[in-house]
ModelCIF file with pLDDT and N, C-alpha, C, O atoms, coordinates in Angstrom:
data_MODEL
#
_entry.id   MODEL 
#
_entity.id                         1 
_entity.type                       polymer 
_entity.pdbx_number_of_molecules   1 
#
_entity_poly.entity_id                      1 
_entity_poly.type                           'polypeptide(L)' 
_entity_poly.nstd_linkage                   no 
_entity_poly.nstd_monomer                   no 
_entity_poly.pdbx_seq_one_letter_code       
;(UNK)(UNK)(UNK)(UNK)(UNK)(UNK)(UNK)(UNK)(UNK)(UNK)(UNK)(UNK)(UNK)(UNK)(UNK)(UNK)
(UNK)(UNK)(UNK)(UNK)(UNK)(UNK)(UNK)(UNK)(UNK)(UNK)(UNK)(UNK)(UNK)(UNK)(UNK)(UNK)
(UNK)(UNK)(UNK)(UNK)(UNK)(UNK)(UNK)(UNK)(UNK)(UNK)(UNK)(UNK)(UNK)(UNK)(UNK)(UNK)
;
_entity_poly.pdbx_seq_one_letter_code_can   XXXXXXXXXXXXXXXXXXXXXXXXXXXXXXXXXXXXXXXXXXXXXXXX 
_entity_poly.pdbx_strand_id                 A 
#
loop_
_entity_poly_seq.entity_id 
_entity_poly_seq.num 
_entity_poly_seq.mon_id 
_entity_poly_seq.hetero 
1 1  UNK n 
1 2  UNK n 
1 3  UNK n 
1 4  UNK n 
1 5  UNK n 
1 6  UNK n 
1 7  UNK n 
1 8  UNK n 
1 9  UNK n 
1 10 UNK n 
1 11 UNK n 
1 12 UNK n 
1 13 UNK n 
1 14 UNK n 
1 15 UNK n 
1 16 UNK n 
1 17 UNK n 
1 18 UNK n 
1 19 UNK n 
1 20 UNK n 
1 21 UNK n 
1 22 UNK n 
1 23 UNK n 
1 24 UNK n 
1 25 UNK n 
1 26 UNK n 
1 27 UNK n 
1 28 UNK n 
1 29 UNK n 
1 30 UNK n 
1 31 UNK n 
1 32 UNK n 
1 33 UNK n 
1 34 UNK n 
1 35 UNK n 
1 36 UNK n 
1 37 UNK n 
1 38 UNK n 
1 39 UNK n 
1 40 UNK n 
1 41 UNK n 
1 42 UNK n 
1 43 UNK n 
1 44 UNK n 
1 45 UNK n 
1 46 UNK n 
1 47 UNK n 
1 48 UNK n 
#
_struct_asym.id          A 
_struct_asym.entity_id   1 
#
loop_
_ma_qa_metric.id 
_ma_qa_metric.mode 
_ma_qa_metric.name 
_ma_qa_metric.software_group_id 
_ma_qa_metric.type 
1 global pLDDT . pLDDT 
2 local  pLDDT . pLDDT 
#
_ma_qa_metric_global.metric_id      1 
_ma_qa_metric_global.metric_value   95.17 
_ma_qa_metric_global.model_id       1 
_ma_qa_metric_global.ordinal_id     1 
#
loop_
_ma_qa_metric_local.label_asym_id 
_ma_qa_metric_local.label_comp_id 
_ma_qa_metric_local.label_seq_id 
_ma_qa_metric_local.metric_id 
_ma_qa_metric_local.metric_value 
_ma_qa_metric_local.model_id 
_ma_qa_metric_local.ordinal_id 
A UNK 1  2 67.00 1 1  
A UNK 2  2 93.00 1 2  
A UNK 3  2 97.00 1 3  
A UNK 4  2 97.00 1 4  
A UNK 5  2 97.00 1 5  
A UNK 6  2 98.00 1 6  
A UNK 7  2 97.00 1 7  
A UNK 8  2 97.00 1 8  
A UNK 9  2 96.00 1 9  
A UNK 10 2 97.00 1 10 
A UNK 11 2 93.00 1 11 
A UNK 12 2 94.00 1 12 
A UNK 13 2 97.00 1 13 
A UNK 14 2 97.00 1 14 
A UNK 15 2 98.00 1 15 
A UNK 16 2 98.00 1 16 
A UNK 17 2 98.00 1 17 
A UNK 18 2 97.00 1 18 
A UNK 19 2 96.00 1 19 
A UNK 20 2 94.00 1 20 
A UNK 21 2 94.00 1 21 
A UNK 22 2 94.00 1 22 
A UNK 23 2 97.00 1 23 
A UNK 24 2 98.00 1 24 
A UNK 25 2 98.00 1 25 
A UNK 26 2 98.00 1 26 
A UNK 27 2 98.00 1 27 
A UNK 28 2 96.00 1 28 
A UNK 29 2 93.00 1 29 
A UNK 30 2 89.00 1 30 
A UNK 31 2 86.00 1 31 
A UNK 32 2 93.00 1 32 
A UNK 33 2 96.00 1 33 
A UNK 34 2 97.00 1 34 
A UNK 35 2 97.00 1 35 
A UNK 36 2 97.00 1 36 
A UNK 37 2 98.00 1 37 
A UNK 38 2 96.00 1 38 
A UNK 39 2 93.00 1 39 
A UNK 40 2 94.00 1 40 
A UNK 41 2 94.00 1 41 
A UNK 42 2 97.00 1 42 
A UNK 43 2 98.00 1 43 
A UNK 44 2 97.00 1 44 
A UNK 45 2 97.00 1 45 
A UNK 46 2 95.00 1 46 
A UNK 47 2 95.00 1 47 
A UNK 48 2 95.00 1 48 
#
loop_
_atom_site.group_PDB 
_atom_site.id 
_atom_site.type_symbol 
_atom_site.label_atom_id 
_atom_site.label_alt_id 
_atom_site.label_comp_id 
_atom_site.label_asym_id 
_atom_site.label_entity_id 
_atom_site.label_seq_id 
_atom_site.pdbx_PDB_ins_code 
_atom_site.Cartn_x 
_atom_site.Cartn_y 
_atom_site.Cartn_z 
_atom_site.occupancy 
_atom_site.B_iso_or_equiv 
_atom_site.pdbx_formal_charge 
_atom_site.auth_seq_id 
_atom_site.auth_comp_id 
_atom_site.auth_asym_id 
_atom_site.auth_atom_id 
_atom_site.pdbx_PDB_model_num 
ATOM 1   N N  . UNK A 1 1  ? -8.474  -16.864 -8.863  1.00 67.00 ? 1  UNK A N  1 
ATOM 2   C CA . UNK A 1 1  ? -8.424  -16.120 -10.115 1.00 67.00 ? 1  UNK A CA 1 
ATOM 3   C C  . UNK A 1 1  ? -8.983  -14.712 -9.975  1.00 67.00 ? 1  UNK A C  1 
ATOM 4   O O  . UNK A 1 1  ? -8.870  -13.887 -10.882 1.00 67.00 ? 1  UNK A O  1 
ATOM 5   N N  . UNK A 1 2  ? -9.629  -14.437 -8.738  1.00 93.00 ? 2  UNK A N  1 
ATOM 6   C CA . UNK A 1 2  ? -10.306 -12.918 -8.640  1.00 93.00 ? 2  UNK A CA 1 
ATOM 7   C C  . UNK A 1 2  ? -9.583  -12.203 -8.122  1.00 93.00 ? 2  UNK A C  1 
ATOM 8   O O  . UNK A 1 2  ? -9.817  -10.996 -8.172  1.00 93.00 ? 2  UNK A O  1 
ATOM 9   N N  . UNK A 1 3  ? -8.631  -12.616 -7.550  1.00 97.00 ? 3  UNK A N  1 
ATOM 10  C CA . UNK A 1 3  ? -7.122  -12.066 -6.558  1.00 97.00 ? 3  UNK A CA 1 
ATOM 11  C C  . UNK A 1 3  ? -6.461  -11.056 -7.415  1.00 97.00 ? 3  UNK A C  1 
ATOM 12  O O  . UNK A 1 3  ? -5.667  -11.461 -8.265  1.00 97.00 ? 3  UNK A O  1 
ATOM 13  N N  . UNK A 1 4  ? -6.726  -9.616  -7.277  1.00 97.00 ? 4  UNK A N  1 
ATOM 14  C CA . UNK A 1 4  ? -5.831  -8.917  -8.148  1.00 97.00 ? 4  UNK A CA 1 
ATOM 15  C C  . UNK A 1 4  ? -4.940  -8.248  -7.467  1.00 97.00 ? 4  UNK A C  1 
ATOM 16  O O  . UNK A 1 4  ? -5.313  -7.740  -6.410  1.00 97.00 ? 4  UNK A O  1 
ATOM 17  N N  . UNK A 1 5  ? -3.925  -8.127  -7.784  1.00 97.00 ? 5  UNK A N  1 
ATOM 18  C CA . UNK A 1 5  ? -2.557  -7.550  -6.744  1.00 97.00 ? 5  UNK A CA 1 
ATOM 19  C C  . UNK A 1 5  ? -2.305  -6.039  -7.346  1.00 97.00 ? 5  UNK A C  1 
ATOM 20  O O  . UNK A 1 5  ? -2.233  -5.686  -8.523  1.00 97.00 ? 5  UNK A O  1 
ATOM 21  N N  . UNK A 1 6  ? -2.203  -5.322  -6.221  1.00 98.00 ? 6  UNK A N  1 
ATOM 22  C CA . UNK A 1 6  ? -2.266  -3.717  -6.081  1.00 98.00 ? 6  UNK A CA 1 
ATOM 23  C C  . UNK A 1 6  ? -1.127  -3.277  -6.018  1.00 98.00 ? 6  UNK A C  1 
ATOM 24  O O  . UNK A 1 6  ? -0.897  -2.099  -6.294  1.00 98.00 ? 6  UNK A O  1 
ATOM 25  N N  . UNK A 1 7  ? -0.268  -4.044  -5.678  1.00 97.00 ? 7  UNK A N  1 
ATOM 26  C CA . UNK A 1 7  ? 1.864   -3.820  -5.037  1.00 97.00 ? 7  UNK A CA 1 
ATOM 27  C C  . UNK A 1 7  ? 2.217   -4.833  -5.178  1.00 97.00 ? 7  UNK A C  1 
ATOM 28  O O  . UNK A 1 7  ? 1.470   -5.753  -5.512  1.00 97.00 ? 7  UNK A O  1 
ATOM 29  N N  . UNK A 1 8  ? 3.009   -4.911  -5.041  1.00 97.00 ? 8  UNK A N  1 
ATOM 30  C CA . UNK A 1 8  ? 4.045   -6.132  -4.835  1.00 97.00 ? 8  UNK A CA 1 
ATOM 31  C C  . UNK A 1 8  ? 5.686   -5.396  -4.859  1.00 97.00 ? 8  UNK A C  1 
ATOM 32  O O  . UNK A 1 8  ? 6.057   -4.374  -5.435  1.00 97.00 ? 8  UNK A O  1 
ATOM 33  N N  . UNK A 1 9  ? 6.228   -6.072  -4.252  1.00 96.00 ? 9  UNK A N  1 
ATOM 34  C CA . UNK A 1 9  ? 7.749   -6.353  -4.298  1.00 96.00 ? 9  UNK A CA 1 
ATOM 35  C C  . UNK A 1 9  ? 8.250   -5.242  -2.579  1.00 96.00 ? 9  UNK A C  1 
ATOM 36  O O  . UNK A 1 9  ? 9.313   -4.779  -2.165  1.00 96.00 ? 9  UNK A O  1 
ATOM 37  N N  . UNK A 1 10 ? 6.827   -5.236  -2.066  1.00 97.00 ? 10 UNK A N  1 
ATOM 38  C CA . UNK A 1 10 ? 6.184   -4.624  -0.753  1.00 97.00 ? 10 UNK A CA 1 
ATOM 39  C C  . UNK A 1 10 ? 7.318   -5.212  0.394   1.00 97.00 ? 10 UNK A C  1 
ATOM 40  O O  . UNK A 1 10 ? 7.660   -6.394  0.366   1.00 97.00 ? 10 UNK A O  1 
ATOM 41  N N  . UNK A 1 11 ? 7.821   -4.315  1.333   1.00 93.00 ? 11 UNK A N  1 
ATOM 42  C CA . UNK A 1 11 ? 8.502   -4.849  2.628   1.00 93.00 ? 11 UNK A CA 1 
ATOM 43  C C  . UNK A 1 11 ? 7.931   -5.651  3.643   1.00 93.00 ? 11 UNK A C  1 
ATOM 44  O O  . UNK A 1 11 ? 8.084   -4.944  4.640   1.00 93.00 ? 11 UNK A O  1 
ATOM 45  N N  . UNK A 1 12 ? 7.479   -6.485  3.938   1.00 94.00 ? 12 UNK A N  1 
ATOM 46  C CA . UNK A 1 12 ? 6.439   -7.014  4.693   1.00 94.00 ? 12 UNK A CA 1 
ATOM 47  C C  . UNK A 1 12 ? 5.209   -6.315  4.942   1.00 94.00 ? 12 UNK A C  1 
ATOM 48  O O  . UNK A 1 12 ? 4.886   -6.105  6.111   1.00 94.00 ? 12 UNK A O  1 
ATOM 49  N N  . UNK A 1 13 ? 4.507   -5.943  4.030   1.00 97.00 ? 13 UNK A N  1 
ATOM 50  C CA . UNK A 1 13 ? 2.930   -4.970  4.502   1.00 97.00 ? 13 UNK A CA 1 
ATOM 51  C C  . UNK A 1 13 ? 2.081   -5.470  5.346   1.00 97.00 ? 13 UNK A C  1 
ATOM 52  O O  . UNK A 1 13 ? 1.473   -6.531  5.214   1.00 97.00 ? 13 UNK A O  1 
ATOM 53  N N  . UNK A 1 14 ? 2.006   -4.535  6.447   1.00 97.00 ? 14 UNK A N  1 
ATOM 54  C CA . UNK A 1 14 ? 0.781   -4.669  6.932   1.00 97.00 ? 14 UNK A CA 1 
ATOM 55  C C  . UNK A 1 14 ? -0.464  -3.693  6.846   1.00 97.00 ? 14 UNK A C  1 
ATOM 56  O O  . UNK A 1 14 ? -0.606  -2.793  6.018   1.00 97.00 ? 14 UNK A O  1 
ATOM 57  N N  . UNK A 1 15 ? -1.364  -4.055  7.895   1.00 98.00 ? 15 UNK A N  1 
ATOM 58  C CA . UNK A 1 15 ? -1.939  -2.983  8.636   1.00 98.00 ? 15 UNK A CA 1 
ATOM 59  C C  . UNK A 1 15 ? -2.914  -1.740  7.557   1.00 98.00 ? 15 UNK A C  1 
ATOM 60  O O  . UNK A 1 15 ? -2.985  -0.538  7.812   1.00 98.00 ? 15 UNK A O  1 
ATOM 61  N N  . UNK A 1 16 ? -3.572  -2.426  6.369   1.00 98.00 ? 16 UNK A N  1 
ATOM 62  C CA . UNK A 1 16 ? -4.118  -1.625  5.130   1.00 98.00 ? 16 UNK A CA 1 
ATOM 63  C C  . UNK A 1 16 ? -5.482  -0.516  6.023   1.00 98.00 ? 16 UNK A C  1 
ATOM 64  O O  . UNK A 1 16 ? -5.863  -0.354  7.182   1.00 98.00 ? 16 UNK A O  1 
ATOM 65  N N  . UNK A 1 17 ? -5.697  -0.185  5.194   1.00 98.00 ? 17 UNK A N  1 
ATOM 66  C CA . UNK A 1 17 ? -6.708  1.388   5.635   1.00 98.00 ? 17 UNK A CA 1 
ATOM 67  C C  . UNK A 1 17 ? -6.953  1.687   4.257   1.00 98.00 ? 17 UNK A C  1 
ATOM 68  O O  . UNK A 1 17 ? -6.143  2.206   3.489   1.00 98.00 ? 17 UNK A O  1 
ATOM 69  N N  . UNK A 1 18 ? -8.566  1.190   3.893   1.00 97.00 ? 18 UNK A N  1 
ATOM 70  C CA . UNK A 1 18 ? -9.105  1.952   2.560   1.00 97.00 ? 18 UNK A CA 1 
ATOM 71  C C  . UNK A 1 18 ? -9.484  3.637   3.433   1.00 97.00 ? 18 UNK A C  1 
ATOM 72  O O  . UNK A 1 18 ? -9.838  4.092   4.520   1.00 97.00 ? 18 UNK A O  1 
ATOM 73  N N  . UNK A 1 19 ? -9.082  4.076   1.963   1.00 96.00 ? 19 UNK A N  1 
ATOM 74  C CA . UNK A 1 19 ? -9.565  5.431   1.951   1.00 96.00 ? 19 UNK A CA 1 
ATOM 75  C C  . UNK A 1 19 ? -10.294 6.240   1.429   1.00 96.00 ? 19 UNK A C  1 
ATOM 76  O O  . UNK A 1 19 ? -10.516 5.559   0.428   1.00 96.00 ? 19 UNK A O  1 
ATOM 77  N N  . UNK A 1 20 ? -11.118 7.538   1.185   1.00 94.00 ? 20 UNK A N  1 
ATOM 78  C CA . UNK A 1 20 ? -12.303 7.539   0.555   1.00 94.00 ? 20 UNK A CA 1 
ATOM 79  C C  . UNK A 1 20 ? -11.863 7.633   -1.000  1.00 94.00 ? 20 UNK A C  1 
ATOM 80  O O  . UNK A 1 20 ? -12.512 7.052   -1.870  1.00 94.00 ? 20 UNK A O  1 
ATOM 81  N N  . UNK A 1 21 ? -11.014 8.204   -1.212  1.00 94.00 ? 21 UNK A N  1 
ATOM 82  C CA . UNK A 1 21 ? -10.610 8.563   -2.427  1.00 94.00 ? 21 UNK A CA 1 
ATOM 83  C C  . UNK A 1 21 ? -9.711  6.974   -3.612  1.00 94.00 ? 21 UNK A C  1 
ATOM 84  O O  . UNK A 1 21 ? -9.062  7.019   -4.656  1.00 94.00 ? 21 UNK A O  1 
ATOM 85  N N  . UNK A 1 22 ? -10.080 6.001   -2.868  1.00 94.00 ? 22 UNK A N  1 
ATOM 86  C CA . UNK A 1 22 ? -9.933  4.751   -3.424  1.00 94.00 ? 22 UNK A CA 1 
ATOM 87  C C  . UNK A 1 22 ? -8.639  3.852   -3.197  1.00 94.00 ? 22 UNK A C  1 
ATOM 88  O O  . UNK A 1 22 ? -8.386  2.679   -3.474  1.00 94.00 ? 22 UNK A O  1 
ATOM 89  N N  . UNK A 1 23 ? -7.765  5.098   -2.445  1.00 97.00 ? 23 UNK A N  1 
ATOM 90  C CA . UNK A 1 23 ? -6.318  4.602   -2.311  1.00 97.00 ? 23 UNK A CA 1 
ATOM 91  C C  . UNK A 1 23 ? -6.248  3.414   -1.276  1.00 97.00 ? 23 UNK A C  1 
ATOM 92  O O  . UNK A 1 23 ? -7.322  3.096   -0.765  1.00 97.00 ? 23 UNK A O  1 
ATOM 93  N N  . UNK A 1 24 ? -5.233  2.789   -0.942  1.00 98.00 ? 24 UNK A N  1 
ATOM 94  C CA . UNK A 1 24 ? -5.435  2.158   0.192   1.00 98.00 ? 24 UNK A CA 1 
ATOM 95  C C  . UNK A 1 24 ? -3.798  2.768   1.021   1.00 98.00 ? 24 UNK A C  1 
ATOM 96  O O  . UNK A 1 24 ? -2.728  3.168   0.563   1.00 98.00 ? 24 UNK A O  1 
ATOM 97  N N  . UNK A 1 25 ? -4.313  2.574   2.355   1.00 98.00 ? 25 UNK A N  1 
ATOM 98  C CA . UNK A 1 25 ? -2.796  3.387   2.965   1.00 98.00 ? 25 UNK A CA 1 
ATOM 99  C C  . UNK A 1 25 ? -2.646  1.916   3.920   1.00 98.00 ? 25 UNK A C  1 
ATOM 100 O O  . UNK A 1 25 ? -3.608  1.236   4.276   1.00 98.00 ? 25 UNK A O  1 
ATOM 101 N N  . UNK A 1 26 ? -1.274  1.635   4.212   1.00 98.00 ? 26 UNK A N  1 
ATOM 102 C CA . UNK A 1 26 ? -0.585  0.361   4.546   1.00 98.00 ? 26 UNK A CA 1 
ATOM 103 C C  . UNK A 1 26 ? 0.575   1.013   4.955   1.00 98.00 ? 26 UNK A C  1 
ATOM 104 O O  . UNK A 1 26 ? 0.973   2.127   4.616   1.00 98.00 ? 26 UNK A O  1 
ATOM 105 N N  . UNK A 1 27 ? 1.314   -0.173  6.080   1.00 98.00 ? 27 UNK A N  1 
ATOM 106 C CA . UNK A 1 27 ? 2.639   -0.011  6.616   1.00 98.00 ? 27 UNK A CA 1 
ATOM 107 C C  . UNK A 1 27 ? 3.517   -0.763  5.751   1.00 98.00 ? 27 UNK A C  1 
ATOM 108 O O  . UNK A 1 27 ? 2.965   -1.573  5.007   1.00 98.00 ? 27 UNK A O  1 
ATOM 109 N N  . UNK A 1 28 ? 5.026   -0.637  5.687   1.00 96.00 ? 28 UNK A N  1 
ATOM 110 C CA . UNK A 1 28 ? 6.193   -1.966  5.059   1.00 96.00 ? 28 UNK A CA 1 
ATOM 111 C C  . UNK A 1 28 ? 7.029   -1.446  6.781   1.00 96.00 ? 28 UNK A C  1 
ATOM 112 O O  . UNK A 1 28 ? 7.502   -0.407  7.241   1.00 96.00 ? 28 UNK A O  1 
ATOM 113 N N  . UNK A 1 29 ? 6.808   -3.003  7.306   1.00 93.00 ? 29 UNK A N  1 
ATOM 114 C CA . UNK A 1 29 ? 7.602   -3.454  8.827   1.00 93.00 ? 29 UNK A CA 1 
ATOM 115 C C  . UNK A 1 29 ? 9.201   -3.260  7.943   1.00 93.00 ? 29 UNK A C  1 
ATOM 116 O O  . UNK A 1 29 ? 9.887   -2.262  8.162   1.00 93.00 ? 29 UNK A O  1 
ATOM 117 N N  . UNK A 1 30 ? 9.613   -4.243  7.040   1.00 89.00 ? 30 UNK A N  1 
ATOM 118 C CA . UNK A 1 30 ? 10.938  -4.329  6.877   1.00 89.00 ? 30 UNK A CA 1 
ATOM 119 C C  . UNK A 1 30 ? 10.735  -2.779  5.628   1.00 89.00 ? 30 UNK A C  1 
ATOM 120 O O  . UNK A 1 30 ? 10.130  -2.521  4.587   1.00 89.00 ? 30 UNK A O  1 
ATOM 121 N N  . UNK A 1 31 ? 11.795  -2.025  6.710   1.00 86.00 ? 31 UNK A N  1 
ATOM 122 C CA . UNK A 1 31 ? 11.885  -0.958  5.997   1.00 86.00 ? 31 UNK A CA 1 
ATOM 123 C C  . UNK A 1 31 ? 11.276  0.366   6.304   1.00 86.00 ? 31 UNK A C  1 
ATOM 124 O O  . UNK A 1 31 ? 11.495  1.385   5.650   1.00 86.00 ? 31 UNK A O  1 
ATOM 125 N N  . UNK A 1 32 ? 10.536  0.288   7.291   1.00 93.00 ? 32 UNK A N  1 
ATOM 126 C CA . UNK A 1 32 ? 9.791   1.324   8.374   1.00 93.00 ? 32 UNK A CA 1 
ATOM 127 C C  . UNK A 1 32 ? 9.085   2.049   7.683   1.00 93.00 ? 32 UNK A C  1 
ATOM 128 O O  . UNK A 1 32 ? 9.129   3.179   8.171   1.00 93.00 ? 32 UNK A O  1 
ATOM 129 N N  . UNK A 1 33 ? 8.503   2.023   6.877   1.00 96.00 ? 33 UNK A N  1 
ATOM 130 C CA . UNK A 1 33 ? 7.619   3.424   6.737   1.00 96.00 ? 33 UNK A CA 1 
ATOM 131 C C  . UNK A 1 33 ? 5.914   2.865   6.202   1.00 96.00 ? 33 UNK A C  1 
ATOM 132 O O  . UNK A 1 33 ? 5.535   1.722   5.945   1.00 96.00 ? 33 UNK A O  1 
ATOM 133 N N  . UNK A 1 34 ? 5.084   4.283   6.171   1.00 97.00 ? 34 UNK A N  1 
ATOM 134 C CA . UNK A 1 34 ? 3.628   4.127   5.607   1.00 97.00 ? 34 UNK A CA 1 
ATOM 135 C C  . UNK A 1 34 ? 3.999   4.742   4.081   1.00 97.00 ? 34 UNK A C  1 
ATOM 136 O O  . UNK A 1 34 ? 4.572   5.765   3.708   1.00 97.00 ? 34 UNK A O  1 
ATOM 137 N N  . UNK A 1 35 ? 3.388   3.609   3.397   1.00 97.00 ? 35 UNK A N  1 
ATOM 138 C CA . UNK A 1 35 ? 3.206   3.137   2.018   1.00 97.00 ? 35 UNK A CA 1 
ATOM 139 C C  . UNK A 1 35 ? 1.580   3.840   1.569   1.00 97.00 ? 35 UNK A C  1 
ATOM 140 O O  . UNK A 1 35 ? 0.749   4.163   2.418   1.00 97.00 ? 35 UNK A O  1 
ATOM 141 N N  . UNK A 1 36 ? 1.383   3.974   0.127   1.00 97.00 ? 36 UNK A N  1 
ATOM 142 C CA . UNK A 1 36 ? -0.013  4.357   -0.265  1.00 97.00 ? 36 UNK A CA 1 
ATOM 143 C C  . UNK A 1 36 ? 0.070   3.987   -1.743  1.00 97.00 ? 36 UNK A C  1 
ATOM 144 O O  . UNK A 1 36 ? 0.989   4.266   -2.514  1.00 97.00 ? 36 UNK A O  1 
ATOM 145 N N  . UNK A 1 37 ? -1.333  3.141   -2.070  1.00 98.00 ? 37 UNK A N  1 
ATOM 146 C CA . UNK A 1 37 ? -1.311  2.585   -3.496  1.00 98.00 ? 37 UNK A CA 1 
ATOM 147 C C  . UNK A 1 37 ? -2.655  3.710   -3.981  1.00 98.00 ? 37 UNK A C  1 
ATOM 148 O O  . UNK A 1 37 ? -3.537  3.988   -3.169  1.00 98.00 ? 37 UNK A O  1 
ATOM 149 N N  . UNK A 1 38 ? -2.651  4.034   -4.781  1.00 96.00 ? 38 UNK A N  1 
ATOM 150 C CA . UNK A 1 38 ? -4.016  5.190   -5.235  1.00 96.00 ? 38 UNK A CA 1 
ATOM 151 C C  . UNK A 1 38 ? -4.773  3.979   -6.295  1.00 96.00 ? 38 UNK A C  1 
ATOM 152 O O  . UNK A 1 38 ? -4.456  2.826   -6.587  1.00 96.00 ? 38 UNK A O  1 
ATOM 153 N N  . UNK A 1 39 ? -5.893  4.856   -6.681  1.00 93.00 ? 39 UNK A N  1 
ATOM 154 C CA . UNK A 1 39 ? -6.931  4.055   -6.828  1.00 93.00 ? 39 UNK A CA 1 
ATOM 155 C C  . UNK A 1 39 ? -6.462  3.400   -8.606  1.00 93.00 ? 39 UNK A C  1 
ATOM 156 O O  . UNK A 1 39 ? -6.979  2.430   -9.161  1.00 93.00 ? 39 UNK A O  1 
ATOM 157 N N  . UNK A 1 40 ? -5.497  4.184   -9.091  1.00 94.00 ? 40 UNK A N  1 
ATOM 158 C CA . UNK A 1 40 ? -4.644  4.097   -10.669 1.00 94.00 ? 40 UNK A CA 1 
ATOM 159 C C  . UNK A 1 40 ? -4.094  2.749   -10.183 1.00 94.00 ? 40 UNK A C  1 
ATOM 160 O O  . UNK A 1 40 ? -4.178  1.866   -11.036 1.00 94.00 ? 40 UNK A O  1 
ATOM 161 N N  . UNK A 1 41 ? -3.530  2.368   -8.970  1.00 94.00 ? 41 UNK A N  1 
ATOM 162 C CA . UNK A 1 41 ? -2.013  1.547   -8.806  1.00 94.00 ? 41 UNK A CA 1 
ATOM 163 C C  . UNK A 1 41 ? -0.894  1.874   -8.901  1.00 94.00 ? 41 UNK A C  1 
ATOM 164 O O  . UNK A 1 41 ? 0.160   1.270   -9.096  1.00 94.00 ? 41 UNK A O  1 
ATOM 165 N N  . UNK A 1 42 ? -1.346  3.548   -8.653  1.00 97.00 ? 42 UNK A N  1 
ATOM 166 C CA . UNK A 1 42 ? 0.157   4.303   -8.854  1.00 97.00 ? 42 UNK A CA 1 
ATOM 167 C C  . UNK A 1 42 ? 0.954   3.907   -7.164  1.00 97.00 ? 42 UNK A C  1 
ATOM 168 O O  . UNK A 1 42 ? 0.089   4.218   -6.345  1.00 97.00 ? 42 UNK A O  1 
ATOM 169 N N  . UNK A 1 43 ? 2.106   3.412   -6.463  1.00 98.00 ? 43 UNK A N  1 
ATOM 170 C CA . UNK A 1 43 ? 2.824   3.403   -5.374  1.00 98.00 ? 43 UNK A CA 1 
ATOM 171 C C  . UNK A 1 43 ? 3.488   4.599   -4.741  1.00 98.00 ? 43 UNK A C  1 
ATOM 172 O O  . UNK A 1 43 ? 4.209   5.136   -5.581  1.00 98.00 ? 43 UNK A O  1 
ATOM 173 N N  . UNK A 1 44 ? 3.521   5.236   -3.553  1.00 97.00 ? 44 UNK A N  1 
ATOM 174 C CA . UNK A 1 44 ? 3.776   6.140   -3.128  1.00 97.00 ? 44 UNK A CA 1 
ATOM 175 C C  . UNK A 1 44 ? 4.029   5.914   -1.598  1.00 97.00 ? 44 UNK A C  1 
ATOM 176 O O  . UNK A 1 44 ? 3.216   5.370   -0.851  1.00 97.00 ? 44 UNK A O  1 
ATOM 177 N N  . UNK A 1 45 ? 5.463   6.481   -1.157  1.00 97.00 ? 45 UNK A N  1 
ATOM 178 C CA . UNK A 1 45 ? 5.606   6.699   0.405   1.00 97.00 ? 45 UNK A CA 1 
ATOM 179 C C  . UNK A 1 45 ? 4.979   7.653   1.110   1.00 97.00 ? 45 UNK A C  1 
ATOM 180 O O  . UNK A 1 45 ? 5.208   8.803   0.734   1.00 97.00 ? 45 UNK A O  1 
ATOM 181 N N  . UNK A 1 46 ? 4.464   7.554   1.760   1.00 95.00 ? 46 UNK A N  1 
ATOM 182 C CA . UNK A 1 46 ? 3.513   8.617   2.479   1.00 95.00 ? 46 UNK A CA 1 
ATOM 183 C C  . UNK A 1 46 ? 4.839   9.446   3.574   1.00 95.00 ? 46 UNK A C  1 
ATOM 184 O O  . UNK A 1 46 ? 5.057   10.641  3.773   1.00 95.00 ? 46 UNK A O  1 
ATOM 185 N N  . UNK A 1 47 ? 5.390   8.440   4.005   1.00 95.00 ? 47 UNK A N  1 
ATOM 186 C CA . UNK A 1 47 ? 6.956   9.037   4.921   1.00 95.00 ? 47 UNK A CA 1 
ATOM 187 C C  . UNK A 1 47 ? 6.911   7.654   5.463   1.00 95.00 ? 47 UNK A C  1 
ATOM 188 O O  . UNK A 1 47 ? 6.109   6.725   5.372   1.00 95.00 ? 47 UNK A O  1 
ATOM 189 N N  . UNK A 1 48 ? 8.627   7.935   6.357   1.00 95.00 ? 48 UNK A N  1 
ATOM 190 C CA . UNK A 1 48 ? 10.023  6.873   7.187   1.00 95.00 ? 48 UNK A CA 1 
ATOM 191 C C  . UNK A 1 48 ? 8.458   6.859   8.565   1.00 95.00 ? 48 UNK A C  1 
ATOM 192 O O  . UNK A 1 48 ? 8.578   6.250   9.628   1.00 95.00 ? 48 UNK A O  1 
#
């Protein structure tokens, strides 16, 4: 019940990296690129 989900509907994510500014930066394998969730839960491609 403490499990709160940040993304979803994510290409296979891996590989997360908190960052100072609260975001977290992550890979999607299916689909090649680095992903970034900000500290809102706003979703963003960082790039392919």
């Amino acid at each position: 019940n403490d499990i709160k989900v940040l993304a979803s509907g994510l290409g296979f994510p891996e590989g997360p990296v908190v960052m100072k500014d609260g975001s977290v930066v992550f890979v999607e394998l299916n689909g090649g690129k680095v992903s970034r969730v900000d500290a809102q839960g706003v979703y963003s491609v960082l790039g392919p």
